[in-house]
C-alpha atoms as a PDB file:
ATOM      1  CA  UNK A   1      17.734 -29.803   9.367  1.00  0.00           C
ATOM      2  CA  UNK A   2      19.349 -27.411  11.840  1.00  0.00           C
ATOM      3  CA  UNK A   3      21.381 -24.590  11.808  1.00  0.00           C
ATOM      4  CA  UNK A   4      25.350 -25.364  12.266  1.00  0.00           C
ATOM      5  CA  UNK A   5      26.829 -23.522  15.489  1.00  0.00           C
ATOM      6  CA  UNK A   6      28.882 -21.188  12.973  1.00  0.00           C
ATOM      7  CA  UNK A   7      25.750 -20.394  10.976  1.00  0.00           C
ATOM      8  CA  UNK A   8      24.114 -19.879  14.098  1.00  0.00           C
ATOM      9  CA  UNK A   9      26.271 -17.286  15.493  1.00  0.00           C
ATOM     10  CA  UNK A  10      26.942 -15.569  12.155  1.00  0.00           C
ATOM     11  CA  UNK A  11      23.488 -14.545  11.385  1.00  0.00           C
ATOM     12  CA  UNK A  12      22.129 -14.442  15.357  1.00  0.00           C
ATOM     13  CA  UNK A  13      20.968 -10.440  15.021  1.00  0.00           C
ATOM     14  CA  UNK A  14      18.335 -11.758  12.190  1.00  0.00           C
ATOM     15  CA  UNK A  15      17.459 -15.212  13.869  1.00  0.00           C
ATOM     16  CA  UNK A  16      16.459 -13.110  17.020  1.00  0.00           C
ATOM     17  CA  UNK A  17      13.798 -11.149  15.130  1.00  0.00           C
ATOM     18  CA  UNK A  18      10.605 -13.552  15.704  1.00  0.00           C
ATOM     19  CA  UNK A  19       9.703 -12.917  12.099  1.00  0.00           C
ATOM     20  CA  UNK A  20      12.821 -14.696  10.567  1.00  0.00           C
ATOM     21  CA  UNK A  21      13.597 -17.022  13.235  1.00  0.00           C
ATOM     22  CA  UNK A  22      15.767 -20.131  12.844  1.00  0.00           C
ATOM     23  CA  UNK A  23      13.107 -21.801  10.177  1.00  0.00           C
ATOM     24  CA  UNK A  24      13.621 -18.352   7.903  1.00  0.00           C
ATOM     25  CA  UNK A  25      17.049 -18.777   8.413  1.00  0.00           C
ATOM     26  CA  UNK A  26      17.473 -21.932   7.069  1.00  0.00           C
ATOM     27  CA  UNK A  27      14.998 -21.335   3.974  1.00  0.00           C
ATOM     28  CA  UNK A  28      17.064 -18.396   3.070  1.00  0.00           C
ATOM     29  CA  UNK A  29      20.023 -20.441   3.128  1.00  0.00           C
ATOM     30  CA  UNK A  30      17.993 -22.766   0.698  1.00  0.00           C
ATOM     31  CA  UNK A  31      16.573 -20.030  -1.542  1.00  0.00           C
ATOM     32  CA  UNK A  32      17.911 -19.036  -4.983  1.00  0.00           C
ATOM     33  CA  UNK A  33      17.595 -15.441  -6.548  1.00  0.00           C
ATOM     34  CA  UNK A  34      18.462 -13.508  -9.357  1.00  0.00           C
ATOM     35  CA  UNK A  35      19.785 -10.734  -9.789  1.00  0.00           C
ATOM     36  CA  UNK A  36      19.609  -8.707 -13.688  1.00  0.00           C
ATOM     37  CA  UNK A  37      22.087  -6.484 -13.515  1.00  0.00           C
ATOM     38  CA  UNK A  38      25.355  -5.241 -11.561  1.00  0.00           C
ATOM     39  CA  UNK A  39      25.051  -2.012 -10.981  1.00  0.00           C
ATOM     40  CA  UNK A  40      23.340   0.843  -8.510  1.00  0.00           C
ATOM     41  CA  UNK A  41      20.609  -1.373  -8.155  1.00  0.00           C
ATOM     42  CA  UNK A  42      22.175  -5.129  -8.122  1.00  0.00           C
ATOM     43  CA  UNK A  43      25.893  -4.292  -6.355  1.00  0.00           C
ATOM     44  CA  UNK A  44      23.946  -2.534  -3.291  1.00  0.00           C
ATOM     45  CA  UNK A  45      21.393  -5.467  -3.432  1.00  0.00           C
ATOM     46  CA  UNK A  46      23.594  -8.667  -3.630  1.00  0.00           C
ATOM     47  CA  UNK A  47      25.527  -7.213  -0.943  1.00  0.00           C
ATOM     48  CA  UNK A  48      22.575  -7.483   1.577  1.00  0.00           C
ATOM     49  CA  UNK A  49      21.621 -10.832   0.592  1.00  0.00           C
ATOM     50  CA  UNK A  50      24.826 -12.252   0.860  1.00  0.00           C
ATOM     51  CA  UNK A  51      25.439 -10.399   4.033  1.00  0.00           C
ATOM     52  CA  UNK A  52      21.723 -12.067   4.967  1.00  0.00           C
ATOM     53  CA  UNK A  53      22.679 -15.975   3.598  1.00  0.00           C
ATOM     54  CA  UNK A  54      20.784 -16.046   0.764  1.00  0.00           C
ATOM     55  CA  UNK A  55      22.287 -19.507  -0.023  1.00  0.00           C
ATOM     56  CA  UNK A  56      22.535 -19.036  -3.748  1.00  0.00           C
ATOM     57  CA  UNK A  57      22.533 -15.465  -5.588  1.00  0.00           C
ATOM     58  CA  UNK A  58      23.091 -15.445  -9.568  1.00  0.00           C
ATOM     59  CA  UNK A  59      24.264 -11.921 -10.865  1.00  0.00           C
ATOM     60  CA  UNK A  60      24.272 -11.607 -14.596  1.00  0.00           C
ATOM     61  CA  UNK A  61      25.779  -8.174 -16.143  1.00  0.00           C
ATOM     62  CA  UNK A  62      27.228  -8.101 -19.649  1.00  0.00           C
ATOM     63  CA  UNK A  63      29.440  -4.352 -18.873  1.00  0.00           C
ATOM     64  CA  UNK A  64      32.892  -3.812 -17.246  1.00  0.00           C
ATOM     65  CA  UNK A  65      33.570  -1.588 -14.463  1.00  0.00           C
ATOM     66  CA  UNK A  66      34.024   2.113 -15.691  1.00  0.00           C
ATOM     67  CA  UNK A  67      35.303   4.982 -13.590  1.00  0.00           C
ATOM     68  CA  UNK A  68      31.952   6.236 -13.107  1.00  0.00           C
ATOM     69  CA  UNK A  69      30.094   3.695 -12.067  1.00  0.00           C
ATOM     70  CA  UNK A  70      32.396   3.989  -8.354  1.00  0.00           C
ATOM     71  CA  UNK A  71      29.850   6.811  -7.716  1.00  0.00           C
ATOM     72  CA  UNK A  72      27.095   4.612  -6.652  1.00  0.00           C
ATOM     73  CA  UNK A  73      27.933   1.233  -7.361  1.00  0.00           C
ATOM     74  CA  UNK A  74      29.573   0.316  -4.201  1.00  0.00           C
ATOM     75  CA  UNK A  75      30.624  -3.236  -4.323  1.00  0.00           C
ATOM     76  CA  UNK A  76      33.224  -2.220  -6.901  1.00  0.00           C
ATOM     77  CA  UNK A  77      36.664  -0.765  -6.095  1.00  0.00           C
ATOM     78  CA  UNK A  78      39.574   1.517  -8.403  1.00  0.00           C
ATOM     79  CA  UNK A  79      41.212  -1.654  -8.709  1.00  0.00           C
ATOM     80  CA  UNK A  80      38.633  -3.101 -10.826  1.00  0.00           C
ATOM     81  CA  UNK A  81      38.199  -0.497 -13.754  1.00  0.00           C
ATOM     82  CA  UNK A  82      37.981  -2.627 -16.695  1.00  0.00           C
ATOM     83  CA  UNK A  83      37.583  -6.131 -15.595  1.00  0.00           C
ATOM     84  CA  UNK A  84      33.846  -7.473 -16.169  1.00  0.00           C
ATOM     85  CA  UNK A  85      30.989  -6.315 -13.311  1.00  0.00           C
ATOM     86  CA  UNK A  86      29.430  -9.939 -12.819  1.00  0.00           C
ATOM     87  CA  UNK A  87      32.428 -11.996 -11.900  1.00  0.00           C
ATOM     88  CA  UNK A  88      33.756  -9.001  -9.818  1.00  0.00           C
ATOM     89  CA  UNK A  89      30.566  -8.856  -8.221  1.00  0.00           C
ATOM     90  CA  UNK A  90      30.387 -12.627  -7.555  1.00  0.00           C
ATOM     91  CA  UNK A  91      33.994 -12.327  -5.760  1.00  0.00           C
ATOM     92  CA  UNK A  92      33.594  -9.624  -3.486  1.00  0.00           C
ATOM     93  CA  UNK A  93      29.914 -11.923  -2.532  1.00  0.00           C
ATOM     94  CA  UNK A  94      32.065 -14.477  -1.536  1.00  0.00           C
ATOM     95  CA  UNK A  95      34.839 -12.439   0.084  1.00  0.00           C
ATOM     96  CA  UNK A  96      32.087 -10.861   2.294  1.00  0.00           C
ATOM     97  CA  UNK A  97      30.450 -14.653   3.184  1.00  0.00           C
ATOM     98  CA  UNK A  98      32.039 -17.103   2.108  1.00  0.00           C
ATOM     99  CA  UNK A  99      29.388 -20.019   3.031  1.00  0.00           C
ATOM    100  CA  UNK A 100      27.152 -19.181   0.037  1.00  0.00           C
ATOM    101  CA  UNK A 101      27.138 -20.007  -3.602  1.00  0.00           C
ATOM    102  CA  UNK A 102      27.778 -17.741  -5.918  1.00  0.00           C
ATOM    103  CA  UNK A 103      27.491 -17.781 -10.124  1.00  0.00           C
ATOM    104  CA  UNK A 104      28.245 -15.095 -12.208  1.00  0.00           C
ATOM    105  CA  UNK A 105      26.980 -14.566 -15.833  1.00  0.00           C
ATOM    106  CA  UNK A 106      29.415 -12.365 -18.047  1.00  0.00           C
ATOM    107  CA  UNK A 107      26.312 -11.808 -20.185  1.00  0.00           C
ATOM    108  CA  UNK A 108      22.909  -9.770 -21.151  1.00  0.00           C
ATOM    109  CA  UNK A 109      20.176 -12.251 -20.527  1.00  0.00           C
ATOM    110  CA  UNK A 110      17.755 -12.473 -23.453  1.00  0.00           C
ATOM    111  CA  UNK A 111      15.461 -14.766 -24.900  1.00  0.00           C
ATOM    112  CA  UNK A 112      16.292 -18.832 -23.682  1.00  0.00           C
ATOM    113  CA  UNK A 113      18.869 -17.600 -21.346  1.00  0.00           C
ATOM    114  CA  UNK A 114      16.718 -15.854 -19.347  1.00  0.00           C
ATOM    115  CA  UNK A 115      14.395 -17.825 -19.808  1.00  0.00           C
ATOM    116  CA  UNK A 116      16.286 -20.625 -18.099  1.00  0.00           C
ATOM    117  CA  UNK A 117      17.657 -18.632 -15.570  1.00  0.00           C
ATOM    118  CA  UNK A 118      14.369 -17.048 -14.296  1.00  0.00           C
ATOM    119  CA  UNK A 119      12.564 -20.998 -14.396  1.00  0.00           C
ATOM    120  CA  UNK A 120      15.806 -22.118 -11.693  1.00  0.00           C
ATOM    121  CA  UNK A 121      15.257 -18.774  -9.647  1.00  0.00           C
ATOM    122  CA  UNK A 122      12.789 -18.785  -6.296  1.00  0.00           C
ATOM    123  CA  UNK A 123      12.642 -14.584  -6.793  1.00  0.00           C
ATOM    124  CA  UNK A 124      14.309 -12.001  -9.387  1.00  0.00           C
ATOM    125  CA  UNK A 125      15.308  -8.700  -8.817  1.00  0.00           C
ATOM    126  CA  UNK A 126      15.512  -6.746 -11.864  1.00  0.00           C
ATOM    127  CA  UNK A 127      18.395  -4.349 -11.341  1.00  0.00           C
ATOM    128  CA  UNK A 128      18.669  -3.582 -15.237  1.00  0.00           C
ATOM    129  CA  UNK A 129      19.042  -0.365 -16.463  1.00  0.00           C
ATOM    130  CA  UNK A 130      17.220  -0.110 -19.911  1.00  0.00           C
ATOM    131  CA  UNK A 131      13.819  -0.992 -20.891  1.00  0.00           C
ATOM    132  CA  UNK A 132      14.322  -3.924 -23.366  1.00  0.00           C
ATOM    133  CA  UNK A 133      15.690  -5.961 -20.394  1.00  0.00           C
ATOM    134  CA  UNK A 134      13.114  -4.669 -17.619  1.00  0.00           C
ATOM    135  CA  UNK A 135      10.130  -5.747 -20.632  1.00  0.00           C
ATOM    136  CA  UNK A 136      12.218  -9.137 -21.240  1.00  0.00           C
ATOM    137  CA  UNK A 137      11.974  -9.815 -17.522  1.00  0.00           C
ATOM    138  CA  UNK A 138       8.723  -9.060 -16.830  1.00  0.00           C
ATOM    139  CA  UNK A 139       7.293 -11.174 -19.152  1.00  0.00           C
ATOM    140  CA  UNK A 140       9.941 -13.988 -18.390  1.00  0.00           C
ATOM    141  CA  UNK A 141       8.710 -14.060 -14.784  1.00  0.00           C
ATOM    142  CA  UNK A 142       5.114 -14.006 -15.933  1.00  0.00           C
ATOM    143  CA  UNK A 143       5.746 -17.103 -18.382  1.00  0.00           C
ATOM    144  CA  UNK A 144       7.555 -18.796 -15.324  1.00  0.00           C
ATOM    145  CA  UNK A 145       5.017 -17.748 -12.386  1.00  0.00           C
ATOM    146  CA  UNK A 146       8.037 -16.218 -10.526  1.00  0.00           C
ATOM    147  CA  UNK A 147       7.971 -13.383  -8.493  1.00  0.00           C
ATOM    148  CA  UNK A 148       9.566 -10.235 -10.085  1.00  0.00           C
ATOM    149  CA  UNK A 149      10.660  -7.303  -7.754  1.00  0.00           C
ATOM    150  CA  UNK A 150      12.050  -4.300  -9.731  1.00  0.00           C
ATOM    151  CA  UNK A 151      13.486  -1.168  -8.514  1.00  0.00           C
ATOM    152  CA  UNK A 152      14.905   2.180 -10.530  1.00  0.00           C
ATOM    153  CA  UNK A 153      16.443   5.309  -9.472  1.00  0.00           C
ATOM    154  CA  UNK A 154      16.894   8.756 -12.359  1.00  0.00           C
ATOM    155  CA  UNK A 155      18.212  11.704 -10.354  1.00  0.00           C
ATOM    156  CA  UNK A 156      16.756  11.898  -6.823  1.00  0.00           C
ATOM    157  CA  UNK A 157      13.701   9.505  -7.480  1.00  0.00           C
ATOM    158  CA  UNK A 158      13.234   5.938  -6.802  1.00  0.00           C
ATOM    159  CA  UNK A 159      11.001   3.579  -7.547  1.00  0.00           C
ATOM    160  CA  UNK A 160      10.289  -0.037  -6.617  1.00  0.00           C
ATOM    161  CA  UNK A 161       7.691  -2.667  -7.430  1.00  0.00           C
ATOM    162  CA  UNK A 162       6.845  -6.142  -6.864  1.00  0.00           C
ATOM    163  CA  UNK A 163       4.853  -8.518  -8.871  1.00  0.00           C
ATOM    164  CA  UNK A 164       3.309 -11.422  -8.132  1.00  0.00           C
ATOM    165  CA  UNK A 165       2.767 -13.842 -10.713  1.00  0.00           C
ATOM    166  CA  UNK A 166       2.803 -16.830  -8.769  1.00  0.00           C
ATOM    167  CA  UNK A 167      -0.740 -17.017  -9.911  1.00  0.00           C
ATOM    168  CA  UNK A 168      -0.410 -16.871 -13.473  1.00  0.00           C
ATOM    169  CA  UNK A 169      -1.505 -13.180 -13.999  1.00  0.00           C
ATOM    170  CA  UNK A 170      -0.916  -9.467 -13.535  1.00  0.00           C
ATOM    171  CA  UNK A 171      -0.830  -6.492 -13.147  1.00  0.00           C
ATOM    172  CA  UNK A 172       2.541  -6.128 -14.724  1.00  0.00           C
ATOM    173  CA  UNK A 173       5.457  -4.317 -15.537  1.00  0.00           C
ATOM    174  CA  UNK A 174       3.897  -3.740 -18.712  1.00  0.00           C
ATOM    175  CA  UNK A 175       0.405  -2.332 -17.497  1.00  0.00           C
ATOM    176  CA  UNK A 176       2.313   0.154 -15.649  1.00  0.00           C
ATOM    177  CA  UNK A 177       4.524   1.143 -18.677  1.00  0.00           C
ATOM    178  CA  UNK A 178       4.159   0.423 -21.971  1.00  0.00           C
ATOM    179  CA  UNK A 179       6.449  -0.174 -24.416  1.00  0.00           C
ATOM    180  CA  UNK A 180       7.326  -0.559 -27.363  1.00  0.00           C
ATOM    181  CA  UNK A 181      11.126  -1.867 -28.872  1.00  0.00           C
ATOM    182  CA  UNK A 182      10.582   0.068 -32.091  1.00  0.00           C
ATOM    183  CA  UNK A 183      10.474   3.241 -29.774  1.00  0.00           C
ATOM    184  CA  UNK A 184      12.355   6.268 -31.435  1.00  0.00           C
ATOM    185  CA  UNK A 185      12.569   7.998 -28.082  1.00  0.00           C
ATOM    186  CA  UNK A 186      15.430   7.608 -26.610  1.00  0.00           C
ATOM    187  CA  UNK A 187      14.579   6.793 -22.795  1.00  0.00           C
ATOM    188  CA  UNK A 188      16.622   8.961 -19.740  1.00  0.00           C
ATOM    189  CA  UNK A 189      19.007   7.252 -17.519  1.00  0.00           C
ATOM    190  CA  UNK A 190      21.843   7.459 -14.872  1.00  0.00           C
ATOM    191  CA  UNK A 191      24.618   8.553 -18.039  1.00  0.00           C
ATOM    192  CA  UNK A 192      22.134  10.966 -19.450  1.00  0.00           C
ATOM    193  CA  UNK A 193      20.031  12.404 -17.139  1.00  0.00           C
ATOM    194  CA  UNK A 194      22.371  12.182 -13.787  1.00  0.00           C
ATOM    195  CA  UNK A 195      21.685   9.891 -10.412  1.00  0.00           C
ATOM    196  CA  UNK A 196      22.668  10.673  -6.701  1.00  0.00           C
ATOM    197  CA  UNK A 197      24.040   7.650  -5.514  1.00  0.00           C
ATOM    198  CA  UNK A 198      22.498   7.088  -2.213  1.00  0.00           C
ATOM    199  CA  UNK A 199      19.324   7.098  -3.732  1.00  0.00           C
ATOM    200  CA  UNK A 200      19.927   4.082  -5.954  1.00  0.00           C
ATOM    201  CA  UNK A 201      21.513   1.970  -3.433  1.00  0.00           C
ATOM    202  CA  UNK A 202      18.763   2.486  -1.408  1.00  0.00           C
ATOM    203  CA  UNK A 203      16.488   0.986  -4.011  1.00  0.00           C
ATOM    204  CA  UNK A 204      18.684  -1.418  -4.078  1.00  0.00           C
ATOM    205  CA  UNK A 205      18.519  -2.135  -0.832  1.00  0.00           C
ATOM    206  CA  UNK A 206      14.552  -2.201  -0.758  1.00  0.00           C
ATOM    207  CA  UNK A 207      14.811  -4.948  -3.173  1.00  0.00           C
ATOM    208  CA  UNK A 208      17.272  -6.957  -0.926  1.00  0.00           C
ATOM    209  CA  UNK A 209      14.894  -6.393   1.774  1.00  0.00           C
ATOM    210  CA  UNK A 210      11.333  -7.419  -0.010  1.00  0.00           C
ATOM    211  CA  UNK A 211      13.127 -10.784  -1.449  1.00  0.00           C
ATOM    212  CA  UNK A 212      14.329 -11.527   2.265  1.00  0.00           C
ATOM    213  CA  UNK A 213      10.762 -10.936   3.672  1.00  0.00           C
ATOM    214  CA  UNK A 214       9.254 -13.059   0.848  1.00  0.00           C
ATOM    215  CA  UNK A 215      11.845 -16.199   1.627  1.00  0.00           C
ATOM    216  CA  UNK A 216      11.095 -15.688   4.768  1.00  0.00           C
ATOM    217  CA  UNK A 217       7.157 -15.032   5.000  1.00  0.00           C
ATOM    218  CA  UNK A 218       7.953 -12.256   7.576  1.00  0.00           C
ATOM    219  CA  UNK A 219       5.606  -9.145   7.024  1.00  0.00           C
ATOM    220  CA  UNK A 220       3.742  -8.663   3.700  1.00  0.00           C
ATOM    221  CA  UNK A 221       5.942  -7.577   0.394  1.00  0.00           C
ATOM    222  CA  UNK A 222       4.252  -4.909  -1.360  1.00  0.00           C
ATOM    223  CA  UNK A 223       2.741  -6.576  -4.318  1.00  0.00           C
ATOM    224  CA  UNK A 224       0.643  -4.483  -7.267  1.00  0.00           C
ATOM    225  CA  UNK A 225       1.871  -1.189  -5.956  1.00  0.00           C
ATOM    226  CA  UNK A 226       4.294   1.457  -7.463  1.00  0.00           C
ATOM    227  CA  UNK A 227       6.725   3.115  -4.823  1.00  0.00           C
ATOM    228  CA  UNK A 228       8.363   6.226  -5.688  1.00  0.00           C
ATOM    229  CA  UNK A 229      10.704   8.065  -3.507  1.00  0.00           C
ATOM    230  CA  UNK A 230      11.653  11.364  -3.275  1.00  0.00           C
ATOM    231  CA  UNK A 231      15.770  11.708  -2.124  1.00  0.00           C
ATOM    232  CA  UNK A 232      15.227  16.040  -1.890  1.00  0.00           C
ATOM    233  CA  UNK A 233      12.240  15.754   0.325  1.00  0.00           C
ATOM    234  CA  UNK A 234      12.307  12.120   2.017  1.00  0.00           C
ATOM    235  CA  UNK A 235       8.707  11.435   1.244  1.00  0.00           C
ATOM    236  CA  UNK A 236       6.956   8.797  -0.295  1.00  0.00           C
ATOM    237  CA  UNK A 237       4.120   8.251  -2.498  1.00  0.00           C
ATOM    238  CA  UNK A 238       2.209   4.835  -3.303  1.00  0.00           C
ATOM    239  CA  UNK A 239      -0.059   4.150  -5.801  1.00  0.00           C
ATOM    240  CA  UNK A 240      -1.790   0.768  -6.336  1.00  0.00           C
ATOM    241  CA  UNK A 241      -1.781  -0.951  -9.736  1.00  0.00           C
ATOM    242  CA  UNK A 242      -4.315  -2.470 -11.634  1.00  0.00           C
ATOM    243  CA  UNK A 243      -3.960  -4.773 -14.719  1.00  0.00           C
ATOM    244  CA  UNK A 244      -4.646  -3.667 -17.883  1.00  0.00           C
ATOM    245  CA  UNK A 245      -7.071  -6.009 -19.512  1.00  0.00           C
ATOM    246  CA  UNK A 246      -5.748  -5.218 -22.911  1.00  0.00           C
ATOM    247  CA  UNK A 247      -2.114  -5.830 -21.876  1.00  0.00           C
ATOM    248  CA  UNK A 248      -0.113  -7.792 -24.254  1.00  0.00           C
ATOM    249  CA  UNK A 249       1.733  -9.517 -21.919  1.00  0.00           C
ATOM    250  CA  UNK A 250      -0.574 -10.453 -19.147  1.00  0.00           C
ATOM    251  CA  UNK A 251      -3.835  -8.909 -20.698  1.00  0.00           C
ATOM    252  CA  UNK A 252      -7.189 -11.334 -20.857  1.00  0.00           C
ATOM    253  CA  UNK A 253      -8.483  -9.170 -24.008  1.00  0.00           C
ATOM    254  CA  UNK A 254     -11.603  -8.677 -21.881  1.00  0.00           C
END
């Protein structure tokens, strides 16, 4: 299977990197991800892989576009206060390339759902924005040996992480932060505690670009470690992760 002349000459600044080449071309244009979530994290995200040919994207979001969300969340418009995130999403995807498939899902994935939408996927990005999801995904990429890459932004940090469990084991989400539904705490986020957008969509971003290089094979994603970015200063710190033998998700109880 080739390239078609108009694919060719559409996506000819990322063919010419040596890395990606025709051959990563063409398996992006095969390749399937998911996206949980539609907003900071997800809109800047989708974006990139559409813009890249990710042949099929999914982008699942129960919410509707508010007023504030336009801060950040920069695949929306004014125009589209009100109307649900996920199908807007999925039609400014195809208004920006119109060669790939697109499937929005006007929903919170949970339990069988997500199940069944993480077993189809080749990578997920969790873009959520609460903690029951993010612990829902985890462990739904761990039962389906997919490859989970999460990002989050609070304020001016950022974080991102990738996950291997290709394998059949951790470290996880999980082992990095525990949790527990019954949790009385209530946890900070973007309407509580305040974001700057930039920083978000860069995350966002980040994820776009470590599910491109994994469809790809160029460079080396950056499995079992925990990113955190700093928007005030510009620096970085990395910290690599180690599974937590007593885990409940991906724990061997040894």
């Amino acid at each position: 299977m080739v390239l078609s002349d108009q694919a060719f000459m559409r996506y000819n600044r990322q063919i010419m990197l040596p890395e990606i080449g025709e051959h990563g071309q063409l398996l992006l244009g095969k390749a399937q991800v998911l996206l949980v979530g539609a907003g900071g994290l997800g809109s800047a995200a989708a974006l990139y892989l559409a813009g890249a040919g990710v042949g099929n994207i999914i982008i699942a979001d129960d919410d509707e576009v508010d007023s504030s969300n336009l801060q950040r969340q920069v695949i929306y418009r004014d125009i589209h206060q009100g109307q649900r995130k996920a199908q807007v999403a999925a039609e400014q995807l195809k208004a920006l390339n119109p060669h790939i498939r697109v499937r929005a899902v006007q929903a919170r994935l949970a339990d069988q759902r997500l199940a069944m939408e993480v077993a189809i996927a080749d990578v997920v990005l969790d873009c959520s924005d609460n903690l029951e999801t993010r612990h829902a995904v985890n462990r739904a990429c761990l039962e389906a040996n997919k490859v989970l890459i999460s990002g989050a932004a609070i304020r001016w940090q950022g974080q991102l992480m990738a996950f291997d469990f290709r394998q059949g084991h951790g470290p996880c989400y999980h082992c990095l932060f525990p949790w527990q539904p019954e949790s009385p705490q209530e946890p900070q986020n973007c309407s509580n505690a305040g974001i700057a957008g930039p920083v978000v969509g860069m995350m966002g971003m980040l994820e776009a670009l470590e599910a491109i290089k994994l469809i790809t094979g160029a460079g080396e994603v950056a499995f079992g470690a925990l990113q955190q970015f700093d928007g005030l200063t510009l620096g970085w710190h990395r910290f690599n992760l180690a599974q937590d033998t007593q885990c409940p998700v991906c724990g061997t109880g040894e």
